[in-house]
C-alpha atoms as a PDB file:
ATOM      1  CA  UNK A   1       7.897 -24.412  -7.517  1.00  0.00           C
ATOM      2  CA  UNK A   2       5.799 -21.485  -6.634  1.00  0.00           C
ATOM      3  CA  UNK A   3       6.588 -21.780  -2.893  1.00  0.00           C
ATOM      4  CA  UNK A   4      10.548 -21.486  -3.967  1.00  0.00           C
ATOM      5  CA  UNK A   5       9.732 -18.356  -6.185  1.00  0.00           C
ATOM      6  CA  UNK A   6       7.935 -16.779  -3.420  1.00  0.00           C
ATOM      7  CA  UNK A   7       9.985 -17.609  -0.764  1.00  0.00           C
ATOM      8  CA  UNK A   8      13.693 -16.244  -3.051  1.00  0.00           C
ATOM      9  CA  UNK A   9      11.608 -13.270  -4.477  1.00  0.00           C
ATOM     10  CA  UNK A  10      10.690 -12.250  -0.302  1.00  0.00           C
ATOM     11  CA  UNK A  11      14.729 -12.628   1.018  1.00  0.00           C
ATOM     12  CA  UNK A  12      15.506 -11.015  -2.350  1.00  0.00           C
ATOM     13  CA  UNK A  13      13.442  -8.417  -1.660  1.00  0.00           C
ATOM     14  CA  UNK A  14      13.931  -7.911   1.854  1.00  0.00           C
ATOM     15  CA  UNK A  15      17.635  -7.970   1.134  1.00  0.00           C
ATOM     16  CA  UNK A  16      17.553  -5.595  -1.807  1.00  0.00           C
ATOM     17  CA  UNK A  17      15.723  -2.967   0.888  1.00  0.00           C
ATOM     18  CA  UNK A  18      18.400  -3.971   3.456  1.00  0.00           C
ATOM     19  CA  UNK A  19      21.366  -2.950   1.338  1.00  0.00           C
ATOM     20  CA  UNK A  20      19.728  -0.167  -0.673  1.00  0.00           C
ATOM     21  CA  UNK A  21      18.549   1.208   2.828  1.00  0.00           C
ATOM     22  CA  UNK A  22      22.254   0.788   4.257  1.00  0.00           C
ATOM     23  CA  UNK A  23      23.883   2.245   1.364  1.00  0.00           C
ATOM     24  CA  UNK A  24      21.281   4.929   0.971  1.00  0.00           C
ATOM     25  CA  UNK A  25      21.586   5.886   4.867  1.00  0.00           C
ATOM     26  CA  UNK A  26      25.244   4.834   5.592  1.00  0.00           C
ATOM     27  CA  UNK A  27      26.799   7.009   2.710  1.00  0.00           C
ATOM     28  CA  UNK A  28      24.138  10.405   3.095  1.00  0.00           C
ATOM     29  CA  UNK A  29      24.483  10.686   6.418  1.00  0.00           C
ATOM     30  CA  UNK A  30      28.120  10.186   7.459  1.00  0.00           C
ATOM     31  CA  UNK A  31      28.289  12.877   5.127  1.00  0.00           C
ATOM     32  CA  UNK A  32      25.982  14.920   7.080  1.00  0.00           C
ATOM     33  CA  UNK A  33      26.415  17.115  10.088  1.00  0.00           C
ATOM     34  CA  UNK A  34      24.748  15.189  13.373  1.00  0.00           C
ATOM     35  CA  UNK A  35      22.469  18.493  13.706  1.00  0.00           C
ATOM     36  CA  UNK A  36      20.745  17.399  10.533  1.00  0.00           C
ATOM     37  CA  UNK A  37      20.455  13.488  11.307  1.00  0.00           C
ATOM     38  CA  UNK A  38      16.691  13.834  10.954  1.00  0.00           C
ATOM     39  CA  UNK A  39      16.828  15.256   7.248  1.00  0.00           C
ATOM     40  CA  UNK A  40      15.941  12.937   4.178  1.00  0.00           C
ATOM     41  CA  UNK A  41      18.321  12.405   1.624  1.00  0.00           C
ATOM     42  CA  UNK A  42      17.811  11.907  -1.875  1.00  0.00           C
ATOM     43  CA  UNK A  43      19.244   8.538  -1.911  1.00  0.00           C
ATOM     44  CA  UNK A  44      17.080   7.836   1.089  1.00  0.00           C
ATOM     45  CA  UNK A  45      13.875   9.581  -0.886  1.00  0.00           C
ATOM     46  CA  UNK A  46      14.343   7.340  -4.041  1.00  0.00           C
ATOM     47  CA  UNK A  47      14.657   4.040  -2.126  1.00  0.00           C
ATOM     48  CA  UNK A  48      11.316   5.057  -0.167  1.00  0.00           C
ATOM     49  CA  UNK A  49      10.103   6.203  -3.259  1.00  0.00           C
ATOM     50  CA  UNK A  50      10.703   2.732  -5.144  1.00  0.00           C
ATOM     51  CA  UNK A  51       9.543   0.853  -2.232  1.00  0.00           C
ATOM     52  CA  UNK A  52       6.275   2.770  -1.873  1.00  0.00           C
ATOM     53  CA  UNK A  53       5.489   2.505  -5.847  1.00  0.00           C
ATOM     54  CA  UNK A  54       6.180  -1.011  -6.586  1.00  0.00           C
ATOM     55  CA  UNK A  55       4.481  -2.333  -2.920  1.00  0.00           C
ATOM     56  CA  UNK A  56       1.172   0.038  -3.023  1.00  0.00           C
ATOM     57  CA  UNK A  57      -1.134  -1.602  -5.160  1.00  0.00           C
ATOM     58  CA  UNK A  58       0.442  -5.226  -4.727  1.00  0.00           C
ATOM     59  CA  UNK A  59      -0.816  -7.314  -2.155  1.00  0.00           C
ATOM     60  CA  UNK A  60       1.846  -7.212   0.006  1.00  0.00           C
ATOM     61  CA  UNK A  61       1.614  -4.167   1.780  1.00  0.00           C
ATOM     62  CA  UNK A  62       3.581  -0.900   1.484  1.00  0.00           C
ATOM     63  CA  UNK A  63       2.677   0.259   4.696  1.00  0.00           C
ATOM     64  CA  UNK A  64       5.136  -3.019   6.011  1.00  0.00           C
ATOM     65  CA  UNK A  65       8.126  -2.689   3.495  1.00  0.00           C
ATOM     66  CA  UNK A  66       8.001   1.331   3.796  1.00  0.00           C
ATOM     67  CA  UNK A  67       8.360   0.380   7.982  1.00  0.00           C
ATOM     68  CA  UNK A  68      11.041  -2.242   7.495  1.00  0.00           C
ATOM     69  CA  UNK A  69      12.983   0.471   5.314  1.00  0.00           C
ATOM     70  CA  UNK A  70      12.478   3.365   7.781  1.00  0.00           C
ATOM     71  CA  UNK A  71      14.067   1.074  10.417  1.00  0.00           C
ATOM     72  CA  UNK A  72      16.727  -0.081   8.353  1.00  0.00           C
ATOM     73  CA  UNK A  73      17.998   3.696   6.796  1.00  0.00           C
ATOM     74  CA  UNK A  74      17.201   4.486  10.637  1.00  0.00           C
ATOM     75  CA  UNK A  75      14.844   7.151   9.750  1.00  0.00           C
ATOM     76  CA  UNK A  76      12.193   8.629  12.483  1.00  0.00           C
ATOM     77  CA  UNK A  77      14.855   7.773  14.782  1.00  0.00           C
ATOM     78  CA  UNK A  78      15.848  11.274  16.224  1.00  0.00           C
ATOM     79  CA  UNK A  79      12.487  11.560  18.731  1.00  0.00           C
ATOM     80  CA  UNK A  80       8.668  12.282  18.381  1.00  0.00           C
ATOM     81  CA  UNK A  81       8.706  14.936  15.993  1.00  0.00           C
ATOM     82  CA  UNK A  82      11.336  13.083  13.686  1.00  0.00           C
ATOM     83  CA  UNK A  83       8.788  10.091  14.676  1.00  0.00           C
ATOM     84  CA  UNK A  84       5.794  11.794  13.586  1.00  0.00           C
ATOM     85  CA  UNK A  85       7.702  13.167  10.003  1.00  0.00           C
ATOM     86  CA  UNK A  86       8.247  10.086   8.994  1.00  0.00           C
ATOM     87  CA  UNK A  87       5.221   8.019   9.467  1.00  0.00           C
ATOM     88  CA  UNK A  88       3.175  11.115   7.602  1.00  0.00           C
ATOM     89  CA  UNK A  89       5.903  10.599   5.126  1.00  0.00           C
ATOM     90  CA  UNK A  90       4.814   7.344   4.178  1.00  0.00           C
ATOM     91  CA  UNK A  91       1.356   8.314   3.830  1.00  0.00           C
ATOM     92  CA  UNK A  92       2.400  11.884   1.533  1.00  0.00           C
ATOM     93  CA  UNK A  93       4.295   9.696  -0.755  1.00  0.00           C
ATOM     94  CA  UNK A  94       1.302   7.659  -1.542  1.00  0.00           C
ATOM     95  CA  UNK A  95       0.618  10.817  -4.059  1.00  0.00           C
ATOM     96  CA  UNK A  96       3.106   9.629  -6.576  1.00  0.00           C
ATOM     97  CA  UNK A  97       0.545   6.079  -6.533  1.00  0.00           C
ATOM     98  CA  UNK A  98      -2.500   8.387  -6.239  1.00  0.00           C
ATOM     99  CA  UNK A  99      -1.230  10.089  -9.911  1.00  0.00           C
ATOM    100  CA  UNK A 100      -0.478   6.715 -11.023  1.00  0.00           C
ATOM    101  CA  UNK A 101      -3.598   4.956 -10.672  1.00  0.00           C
ATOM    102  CA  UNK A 102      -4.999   8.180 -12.162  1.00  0.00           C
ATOM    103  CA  UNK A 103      -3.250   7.847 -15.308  1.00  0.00           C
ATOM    104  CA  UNK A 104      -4.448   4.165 -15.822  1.00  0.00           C
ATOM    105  CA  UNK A 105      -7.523   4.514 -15.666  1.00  0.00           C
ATOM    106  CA  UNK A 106      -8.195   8.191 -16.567  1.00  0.00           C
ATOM    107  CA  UNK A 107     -10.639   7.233 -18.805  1.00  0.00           C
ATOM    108  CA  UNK A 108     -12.456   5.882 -15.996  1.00  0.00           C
ATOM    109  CA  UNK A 109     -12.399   8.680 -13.516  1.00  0.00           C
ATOM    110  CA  UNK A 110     -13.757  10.965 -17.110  1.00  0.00           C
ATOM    111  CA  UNK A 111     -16.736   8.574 -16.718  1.00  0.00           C
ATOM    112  CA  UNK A 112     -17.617   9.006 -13.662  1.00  0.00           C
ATOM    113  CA  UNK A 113     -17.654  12.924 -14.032  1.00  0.00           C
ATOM    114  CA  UNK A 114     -19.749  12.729 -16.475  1.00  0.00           C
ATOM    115  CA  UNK A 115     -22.062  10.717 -14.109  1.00  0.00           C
ATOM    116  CA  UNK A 116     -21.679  13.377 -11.770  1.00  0.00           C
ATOM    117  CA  UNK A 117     -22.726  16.056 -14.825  1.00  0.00           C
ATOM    118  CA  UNK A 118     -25.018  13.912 -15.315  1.00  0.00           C
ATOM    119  CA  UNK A 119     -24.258  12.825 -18.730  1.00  0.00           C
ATOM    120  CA  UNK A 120     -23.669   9.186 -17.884  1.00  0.00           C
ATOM    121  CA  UNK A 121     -25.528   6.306 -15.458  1.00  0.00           C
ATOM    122  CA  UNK A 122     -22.602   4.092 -15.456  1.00  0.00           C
ATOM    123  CA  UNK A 123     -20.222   6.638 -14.043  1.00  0.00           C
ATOM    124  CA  UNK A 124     -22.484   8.050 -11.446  1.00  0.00           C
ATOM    125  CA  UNK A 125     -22.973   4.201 -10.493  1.00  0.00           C
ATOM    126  CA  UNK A 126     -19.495   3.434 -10.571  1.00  0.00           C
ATOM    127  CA  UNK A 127     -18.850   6.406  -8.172  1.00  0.00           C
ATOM    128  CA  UNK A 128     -21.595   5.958  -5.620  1.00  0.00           C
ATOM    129  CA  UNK A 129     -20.130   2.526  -5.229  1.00  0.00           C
ATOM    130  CA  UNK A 130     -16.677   4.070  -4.515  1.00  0.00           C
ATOM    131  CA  UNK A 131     -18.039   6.479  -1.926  1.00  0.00           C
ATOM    132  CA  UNK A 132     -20.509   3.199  -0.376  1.00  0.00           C
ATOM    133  CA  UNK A 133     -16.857   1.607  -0.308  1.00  0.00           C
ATOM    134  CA  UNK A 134     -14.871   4.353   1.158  1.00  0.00           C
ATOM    135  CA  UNK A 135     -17.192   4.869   3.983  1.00  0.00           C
ATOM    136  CA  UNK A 136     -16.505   2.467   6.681  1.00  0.00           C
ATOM    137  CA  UNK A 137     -12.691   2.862   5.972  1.00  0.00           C
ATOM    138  CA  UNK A 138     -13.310   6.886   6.713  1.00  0.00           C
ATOM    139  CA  UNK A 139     -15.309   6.069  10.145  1.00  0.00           C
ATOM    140  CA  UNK A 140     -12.775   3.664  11.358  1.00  0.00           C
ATOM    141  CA  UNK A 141     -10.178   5.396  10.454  1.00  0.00           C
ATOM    142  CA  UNK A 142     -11.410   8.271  11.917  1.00  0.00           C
ATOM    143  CA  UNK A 143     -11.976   7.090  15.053  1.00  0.00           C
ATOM    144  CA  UNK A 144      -9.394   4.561  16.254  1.00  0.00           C
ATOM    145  CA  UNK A 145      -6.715   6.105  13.119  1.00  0.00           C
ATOM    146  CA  UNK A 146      -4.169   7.645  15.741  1.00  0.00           C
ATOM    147  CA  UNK A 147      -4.280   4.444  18.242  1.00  0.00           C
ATOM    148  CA  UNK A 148      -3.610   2.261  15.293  1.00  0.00           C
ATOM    149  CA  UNK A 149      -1.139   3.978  14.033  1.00  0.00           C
ATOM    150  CA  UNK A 150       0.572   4.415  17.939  1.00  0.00           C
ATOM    151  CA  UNK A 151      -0.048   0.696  18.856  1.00  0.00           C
ATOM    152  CA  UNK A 152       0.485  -1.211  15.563  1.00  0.00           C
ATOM    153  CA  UNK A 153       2.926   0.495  13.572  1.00  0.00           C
ATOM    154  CA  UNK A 154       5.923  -1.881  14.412  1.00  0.00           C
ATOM    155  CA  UNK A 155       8.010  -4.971  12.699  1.00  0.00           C
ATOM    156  CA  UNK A 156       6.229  -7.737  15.136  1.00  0.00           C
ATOM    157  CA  UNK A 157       2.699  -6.515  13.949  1.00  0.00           C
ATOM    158  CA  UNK A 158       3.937  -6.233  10.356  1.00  0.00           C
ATOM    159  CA  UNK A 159       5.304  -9.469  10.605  1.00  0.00           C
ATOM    160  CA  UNK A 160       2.276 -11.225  12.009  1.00  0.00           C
ATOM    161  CA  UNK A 161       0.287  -9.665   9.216  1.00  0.00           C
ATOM    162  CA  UNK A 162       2.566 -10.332   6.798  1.00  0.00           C
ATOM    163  CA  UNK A 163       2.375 -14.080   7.851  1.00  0.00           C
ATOM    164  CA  UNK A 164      -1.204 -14.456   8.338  1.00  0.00           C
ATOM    165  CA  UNK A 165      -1.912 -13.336   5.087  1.00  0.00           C
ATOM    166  CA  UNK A 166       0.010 -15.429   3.485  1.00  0.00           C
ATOM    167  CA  UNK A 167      -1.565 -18.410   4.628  1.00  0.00           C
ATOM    168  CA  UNK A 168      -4.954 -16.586   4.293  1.00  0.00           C
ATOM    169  CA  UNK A 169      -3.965 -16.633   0.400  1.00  0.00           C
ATOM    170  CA  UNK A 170      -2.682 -19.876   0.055  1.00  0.00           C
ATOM    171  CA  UNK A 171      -5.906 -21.011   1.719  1.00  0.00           C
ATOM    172  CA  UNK A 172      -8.133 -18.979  -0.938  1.00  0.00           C
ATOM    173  CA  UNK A 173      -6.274 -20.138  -3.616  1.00  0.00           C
ATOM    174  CA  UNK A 174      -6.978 -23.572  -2.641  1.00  0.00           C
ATOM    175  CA  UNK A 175     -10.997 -22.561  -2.517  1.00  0.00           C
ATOM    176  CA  UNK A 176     -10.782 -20.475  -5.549  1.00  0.00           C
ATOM    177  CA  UNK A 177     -12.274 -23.127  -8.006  1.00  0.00           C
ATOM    178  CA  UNK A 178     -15.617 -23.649  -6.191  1.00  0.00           C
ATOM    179  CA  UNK A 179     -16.271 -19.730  -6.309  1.00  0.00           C
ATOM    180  CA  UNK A 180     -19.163 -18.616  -9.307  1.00  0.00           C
ATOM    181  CA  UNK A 181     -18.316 -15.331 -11.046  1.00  0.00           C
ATOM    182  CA  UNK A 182     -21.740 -13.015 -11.153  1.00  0.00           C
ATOM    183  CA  UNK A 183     -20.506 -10.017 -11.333  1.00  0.00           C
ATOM    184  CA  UNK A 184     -18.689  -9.088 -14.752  1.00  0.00           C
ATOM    185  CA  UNK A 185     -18.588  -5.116 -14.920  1.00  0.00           C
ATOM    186  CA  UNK A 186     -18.565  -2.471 -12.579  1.00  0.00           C
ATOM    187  CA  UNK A 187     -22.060  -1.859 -13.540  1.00  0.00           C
ATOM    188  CA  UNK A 188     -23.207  -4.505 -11.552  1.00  0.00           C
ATOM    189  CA  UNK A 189     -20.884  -4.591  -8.339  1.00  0.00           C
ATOM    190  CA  UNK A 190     -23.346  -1.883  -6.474  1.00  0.00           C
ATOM    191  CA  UNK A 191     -25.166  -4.988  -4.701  1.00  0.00           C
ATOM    192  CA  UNK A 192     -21.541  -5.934  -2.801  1.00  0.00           C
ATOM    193  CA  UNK A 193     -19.664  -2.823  -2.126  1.00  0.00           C
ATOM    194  CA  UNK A 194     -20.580  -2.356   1.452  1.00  0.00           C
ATOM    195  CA  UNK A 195     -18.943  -5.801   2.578  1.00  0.00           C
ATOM    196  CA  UNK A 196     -15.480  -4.918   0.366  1.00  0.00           C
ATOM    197  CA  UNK A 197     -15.559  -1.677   2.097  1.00  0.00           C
ATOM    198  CA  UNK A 198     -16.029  -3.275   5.590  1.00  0.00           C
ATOM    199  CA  UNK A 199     -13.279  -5.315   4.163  1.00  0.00           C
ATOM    200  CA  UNK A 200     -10.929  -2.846   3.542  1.00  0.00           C
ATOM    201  CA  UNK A 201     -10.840  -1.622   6.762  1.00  0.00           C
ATOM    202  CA  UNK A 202      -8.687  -5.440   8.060  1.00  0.00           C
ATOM    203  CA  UNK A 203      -5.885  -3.297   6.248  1.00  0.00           C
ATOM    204  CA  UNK A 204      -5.722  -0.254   8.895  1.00  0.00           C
ATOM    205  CA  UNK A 205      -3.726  -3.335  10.735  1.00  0.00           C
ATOM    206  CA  UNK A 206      -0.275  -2.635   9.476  1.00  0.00           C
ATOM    207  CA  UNK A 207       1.185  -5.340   7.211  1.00  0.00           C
ATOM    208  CA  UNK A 208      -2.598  -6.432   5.963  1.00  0.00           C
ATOM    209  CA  UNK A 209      -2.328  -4.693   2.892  1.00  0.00           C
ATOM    210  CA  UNK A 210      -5.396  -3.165   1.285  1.00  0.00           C
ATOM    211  CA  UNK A 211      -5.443  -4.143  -2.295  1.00  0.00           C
ATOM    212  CA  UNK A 212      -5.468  -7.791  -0.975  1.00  0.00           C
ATOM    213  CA  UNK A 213      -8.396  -7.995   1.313  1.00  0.00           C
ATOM    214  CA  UNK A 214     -10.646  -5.476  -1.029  1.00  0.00           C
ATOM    215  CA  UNK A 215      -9.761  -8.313  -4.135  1.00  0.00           C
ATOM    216  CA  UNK A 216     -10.370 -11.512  -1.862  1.00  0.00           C
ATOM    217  CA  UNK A 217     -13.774  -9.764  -0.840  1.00  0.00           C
ATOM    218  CA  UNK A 218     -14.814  -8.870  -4.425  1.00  0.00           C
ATOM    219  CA  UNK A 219     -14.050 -12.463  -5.079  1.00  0.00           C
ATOM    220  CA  UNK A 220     -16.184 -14.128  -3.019  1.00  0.00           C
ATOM    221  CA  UNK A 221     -18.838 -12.085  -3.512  1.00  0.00           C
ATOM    222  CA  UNK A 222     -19.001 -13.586  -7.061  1.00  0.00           C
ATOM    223  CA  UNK A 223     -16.777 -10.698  -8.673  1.00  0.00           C
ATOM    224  CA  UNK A 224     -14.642 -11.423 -11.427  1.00  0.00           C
ATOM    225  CA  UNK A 225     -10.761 -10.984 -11.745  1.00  0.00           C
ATOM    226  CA  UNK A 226     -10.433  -8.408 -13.537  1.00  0.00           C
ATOM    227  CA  UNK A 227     -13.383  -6.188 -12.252  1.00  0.00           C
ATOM    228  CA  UNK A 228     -12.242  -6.569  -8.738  1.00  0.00           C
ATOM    229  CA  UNK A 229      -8.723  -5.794  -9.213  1.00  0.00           C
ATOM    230  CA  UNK A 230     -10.023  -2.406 -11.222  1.00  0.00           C
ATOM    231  CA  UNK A 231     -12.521  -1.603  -8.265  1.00  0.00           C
ATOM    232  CA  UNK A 232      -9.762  -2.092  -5.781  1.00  0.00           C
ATOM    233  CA  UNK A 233      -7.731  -0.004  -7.521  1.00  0.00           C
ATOM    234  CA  UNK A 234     -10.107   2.694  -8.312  1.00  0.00           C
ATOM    235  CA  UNK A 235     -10.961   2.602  -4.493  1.00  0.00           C
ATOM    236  CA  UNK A 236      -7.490   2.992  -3.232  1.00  0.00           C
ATOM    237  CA  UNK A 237      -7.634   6.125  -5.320  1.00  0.00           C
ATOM    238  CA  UNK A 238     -10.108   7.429  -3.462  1.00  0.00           C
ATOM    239  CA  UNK A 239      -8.858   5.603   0.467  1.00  0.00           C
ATOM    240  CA  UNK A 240      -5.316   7.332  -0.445  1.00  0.00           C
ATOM    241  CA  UNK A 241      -6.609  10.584  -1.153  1.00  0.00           C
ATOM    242  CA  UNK A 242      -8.626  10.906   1.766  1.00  0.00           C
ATOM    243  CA  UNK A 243      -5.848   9.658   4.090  1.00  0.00           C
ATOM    244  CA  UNK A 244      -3.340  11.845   1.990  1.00  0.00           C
ATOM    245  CA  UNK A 245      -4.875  14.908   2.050  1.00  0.00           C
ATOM    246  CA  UNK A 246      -6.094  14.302   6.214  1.00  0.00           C
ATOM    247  CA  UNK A 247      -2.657  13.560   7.403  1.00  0.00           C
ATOM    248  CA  UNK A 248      -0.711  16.388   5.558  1.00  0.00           C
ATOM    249  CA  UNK A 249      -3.221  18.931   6.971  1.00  0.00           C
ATOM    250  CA  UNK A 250      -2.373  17.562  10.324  1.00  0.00           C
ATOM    251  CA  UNK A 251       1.544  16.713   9.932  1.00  0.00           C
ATOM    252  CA  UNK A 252       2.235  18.897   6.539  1.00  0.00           C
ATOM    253  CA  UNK A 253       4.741  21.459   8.759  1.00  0.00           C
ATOM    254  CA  UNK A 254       6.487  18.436  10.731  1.00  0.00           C
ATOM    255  CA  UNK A 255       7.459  16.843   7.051  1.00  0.00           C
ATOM    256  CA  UNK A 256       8.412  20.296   6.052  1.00  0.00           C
ATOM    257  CA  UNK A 257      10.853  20.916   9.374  1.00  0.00           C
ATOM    258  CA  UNK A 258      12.065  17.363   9.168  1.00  0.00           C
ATOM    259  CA  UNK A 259      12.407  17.112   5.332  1.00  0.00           C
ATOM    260  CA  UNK A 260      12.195  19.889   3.599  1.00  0.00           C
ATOM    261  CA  UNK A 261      10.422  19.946   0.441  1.00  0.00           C
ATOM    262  CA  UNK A 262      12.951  19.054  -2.401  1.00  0.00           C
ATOM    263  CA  UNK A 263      13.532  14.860  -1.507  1.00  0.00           C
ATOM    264  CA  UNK A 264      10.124  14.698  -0.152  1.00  0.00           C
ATOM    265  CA  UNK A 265       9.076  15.691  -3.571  1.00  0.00           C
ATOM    266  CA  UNK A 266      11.789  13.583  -5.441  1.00  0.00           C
ATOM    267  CA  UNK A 267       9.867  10.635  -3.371  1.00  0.00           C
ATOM    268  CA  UNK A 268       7.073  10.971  -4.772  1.00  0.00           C
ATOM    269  CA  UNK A 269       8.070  11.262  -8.469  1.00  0.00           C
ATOM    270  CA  UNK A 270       9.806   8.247  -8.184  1.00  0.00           C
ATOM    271  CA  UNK A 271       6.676   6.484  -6.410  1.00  0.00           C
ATOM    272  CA  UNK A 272       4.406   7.462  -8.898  1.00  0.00           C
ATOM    273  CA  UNK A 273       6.877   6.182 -11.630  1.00  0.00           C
ATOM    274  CA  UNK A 274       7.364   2.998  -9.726  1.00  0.00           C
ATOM    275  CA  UNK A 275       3.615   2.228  -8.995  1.00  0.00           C
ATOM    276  CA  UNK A 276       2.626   3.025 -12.759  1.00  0.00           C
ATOM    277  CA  UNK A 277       4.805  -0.156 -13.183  1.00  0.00           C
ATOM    278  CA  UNK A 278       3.788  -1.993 -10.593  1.00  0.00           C
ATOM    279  CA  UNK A 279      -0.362  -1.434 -11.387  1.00  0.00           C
ATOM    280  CA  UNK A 280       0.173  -2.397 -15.052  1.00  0.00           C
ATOM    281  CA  UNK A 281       2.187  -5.914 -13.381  1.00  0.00           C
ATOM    282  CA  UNK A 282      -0.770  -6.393 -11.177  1.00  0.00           C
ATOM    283  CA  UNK A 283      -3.250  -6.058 -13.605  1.00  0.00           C
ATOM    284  CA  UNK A 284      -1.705  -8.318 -16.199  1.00  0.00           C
ATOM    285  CA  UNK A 285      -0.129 -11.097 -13.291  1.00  0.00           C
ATOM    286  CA  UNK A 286      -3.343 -11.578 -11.806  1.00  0.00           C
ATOM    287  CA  UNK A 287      -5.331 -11.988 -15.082  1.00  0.00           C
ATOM    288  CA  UNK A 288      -3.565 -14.996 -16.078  1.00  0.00           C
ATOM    289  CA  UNK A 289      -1.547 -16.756 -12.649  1.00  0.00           C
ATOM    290  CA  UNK A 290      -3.528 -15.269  -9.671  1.00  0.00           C
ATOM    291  CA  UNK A 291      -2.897 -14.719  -5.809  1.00  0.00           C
ATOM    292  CA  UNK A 292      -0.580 -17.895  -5.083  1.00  0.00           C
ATOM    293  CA  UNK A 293       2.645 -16.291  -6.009  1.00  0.00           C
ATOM    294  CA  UNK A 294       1.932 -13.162  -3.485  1.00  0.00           C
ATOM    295  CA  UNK A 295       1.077 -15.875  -0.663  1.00  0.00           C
ATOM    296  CA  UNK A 296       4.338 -17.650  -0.752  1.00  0.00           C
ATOM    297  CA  UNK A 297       5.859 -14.163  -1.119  1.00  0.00           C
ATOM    298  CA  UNK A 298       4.229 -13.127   2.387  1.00  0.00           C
ATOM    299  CA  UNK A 299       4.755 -16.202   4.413  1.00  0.00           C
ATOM    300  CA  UNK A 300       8.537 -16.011   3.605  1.00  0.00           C
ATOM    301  CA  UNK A 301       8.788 -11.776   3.920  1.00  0.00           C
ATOM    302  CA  UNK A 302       6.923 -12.558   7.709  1.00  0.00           C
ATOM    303  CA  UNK A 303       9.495 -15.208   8.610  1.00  0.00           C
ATOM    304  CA  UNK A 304      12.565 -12.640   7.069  1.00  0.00           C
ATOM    305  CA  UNK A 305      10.542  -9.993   8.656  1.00  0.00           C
ATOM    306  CA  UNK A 306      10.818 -12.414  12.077  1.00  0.00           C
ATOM    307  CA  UNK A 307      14.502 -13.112  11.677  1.00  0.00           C
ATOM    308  CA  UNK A 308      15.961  -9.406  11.605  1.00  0.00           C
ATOM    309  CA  UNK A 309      13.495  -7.805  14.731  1.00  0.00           C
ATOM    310  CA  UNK A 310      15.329 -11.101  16.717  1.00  0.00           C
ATOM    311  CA  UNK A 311      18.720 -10.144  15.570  1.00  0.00           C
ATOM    312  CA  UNK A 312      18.095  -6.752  16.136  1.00  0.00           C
ATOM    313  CA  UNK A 313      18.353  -5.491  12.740  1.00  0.00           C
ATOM    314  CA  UNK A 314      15.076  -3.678  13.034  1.00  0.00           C
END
């Protein structure tokens, strides 16, 4: 039964982003002159908006469905700079998620400043954890960022990920029962945040999706449900910043000449709406049914994924 829901929610999906993507492209741009093919439109900034906000903090990867998009709407088309806009687009929309996540779990992110005032142990723990965490994401990223992101950023690799994942899930799920839960607060995850952070960096491949390895790797370390899915959160806060704030320093003006700033910004509204959604889902879906759904979802977006790059759609 689960396998069917995955597999119908995936080719749902897919297909949703396939039409919304050809209406949203097909409509804006026959309207448009062909010297402004490389502009966004708002129709094209909401869909990319939705798609980044509900896929972000899932474990399914937004980097992936934000691709698959792109080439459908046939943005990032129009050469290297239009190239370049569009792939920093994907990473300056993460802001709208970034606010999101903030929201949540502002109560949270008070803590820890009062750790850093010094006015609480918990928060400062909590947050030297994060930065532990962040660390080997930020050196990898750093170094081998660009050839990742000129090698890897493509359907087949999305695909493959997509695929592999799915079956990695499926596989957990199956081992799930023999893990022991040790750690039950963020308090106490200190001793383990060095291997989630290692773990986190499996996501720079595109497709891998970060929320999923950095919850897997709290799991077997003996974390419990709910704490992992908060520290994976909380880290992606601090993973999207970083790569946020990096990338528009080094591709702010391309977005600008390519975009402009009005849909750009409409994209990340709707993002941040979208993922405020989508976090409160995760939170409360993994609580009580866990991973399997999102495994079955993956196997069956790879093989849709699969389909359209051999008929050419992407």
């Amino acid at each position: 039964m689960r396998s069917a829901v995955g597999a119908v929610a995936a080719i749902a999906v897919l297909l949703g982003i396939s039409a919304m993507a050809a209406g949203a492209s097909g409509t804006d741009r026959a309207e448009r002159p062909s010297t402004e093919s490389s502009s966004l439109s708002s129709a094209e900034a909401v869909v990319l908006g939705v798609v980044e906000g509900v896929t972000e903090y899932l474990p399914v990867s937004s980097t992936g469905h934000l691709l698959i998009t792109e080439r459908l709407m046939g943005i990032g088309t129009s050469g290297d700079a239009d190239k370049n806009a569009a792939d920093s687009y994907t990473i300056a929309i993460q802001i709208g998620a970034i606010v999101a996540v903030l929201g949540i779990y502002r109560r949270r992110f008070v803590t820890m400043i009062d750790g850093v005032l010094g006015r609480s142990d918990e928060g400062r723990s909590v947050l030297m954890s994060l930065l532990a965490a962040f660390v080997p994401a930020a050196i990898i990223g750093q170094i081998f960022g660009d050839a990742i992101k000129d090698r890897l950023l493509s359907p087949w690799p999305v695909a493959a990920a997509w695929l592999v994942g799915g079956v990695g899930i499926l596989i957990f799920v199956g081992l799930q029962s023999r893990l022991t839960t040790s750690i039950t607060s963020l308090a106490q995850i200190t001793r383990v945040t060095l291997i989630i952070g290692v773990a986190q960096t499996v996501a720079m491949w595109p497709g891998v999706s970060r929320s999923l390895v950095t919850i897997i790797a709290a799991l077997l370390m003996g974390v419990a449900m709910d704490v992992a899915v908060e520290f994976s959160f909380l880290l992606g806060f601090i993973t999207l910043s970083a790569a946020t704030v990096y990338d528009l320093a080094k591709h702010g003006n391309e977005i600008l000449d390519q975009f402009g700033v009005a849909t750009p910004l409409l994209g990340i509204v709707v993002a941040g709406v979208a993922a405020f959604a989508s976090v409160k889902f995760m939170i409360s879906w993994l609580s009580q049914r866990g991973l399997a759904l999102f495994g079955w979802y993956r196997i069956a977006a790879g093989i849709a994924a699969g389909v359209m790059i051999l008929a050419g759609t992407i």
